[in-house]
C-alpha atoms as a PDB file:
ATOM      1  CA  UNK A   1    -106.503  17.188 174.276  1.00  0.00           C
ATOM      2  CA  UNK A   2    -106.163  18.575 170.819  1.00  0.00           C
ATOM      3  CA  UNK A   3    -108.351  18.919 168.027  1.00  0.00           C
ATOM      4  CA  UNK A   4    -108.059  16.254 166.290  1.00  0.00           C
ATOM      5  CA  UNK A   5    -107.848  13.968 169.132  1.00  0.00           C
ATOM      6  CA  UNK A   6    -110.927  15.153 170.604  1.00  0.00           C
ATOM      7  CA  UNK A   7    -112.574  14.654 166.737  1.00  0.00           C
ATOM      8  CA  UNK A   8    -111.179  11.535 166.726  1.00  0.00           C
ATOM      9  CA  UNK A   9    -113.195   9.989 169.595  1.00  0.00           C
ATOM     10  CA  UNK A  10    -116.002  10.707 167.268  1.00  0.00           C
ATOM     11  CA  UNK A  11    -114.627   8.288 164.093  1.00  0.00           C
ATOM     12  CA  UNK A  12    -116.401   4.982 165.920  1.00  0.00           C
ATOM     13  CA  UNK A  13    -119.378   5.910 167.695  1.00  0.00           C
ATOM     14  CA  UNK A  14    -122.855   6.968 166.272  1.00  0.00           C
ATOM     15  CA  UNK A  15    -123.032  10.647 166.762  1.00  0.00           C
ATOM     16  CA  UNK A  16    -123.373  13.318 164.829  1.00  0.00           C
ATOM     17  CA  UNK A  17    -119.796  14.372 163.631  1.00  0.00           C
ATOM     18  CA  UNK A  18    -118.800  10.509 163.134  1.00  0.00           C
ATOM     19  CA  UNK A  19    -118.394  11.357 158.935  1.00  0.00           C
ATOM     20  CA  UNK A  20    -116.829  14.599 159.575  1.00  0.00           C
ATOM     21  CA  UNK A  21    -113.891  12.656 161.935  1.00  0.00           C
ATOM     22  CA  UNK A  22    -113.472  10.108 159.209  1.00  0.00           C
ATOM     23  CA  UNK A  23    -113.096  12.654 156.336  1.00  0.00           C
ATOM     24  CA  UNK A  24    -110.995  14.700 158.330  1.00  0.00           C
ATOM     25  CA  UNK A  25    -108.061  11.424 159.066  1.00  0.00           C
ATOM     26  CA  UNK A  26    -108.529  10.569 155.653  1.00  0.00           C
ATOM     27  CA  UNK A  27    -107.644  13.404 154.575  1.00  0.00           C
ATOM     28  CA  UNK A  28    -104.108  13.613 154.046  1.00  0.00           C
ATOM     29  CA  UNK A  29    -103.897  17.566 153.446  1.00  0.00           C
ATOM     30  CA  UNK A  30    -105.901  18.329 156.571  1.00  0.00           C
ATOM     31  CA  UNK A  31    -104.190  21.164 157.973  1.00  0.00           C
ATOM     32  CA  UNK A  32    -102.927  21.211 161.318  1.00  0.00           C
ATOM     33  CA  UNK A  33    -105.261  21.788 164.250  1.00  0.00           C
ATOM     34  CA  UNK A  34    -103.885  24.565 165.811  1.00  0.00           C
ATOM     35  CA  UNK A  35    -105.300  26.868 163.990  1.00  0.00           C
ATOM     36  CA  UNK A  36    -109.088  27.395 163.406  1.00  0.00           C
ATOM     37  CA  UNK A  37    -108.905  30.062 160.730  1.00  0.00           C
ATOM     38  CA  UNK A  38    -106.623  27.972 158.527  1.00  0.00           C
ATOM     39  CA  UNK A  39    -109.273  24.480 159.043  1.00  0.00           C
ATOM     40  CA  UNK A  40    -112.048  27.121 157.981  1.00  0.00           C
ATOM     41  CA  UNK A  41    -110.393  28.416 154.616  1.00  0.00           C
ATOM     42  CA  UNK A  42    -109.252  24.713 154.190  1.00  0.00           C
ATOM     43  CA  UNK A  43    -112.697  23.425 154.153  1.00  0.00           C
ATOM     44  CA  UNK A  44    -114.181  26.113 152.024  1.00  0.00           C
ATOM     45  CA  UNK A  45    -112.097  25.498 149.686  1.00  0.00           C
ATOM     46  CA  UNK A  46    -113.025  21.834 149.293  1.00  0.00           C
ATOM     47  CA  UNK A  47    -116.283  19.947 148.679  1.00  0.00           C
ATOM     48  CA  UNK A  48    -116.207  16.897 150.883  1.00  0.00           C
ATOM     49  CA  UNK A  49    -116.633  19.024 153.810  1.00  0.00           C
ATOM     50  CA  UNK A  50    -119.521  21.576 154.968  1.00  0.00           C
ATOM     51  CA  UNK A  51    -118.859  24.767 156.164  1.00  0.00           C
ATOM     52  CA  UNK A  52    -121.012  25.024 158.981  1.00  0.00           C
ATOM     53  CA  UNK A  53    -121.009  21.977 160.014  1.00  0.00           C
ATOM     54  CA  UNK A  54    -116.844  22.659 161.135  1.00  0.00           C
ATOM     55  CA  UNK A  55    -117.639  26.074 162.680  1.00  0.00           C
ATOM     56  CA  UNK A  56    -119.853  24.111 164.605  1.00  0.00           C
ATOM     57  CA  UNK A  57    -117.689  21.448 165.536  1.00  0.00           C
ATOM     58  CA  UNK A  58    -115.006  23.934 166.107  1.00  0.00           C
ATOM     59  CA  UNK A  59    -117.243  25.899 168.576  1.00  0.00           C
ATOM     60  CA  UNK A  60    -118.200  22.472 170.467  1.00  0.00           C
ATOM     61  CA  UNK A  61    -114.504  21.560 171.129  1.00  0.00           C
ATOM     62  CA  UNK A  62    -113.928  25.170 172.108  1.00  0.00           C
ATOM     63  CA  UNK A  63    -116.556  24.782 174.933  1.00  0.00           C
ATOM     64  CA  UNK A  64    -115.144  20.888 175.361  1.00  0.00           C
ATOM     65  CA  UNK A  65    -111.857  22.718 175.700  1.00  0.00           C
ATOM     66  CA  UNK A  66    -112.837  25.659 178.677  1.00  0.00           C
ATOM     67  CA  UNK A  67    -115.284  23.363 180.510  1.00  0.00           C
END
């Protein structure tokens, strides 16, 4: 499962990243999920997204990912 699948089972549930899943489809200009170090610069270069908050994420599909 990729990244952004993965995110997206968060866009219509209560949990925690369920705004950061939205923001991210709705954002045309999201870059592609392949690369972590690319999302990173991409969202600290914008304001609708918190920094932390997607190194977090990022680290929780990366454990989702070598369970």
């Amino acid at each position: 499962m990729s990244f952004k699948e993965w995110l997206e089972s968060f866009k219509d549930v209560e949990h925690p990243y369920t705004e950061i899943a939205k923001a991210v489809f709705e954002d045309k200009d999201f870059p592609h999920d392949k690369d972590f170090d690319e999302i990173l610069d991409y969202v600290h270069n914008i304001d609708a997204l918190d920094d932390r908050t997607m190194e977090d994420v990022i680290e929780d599909y990366k454990k989702y990912k070598n369970k």
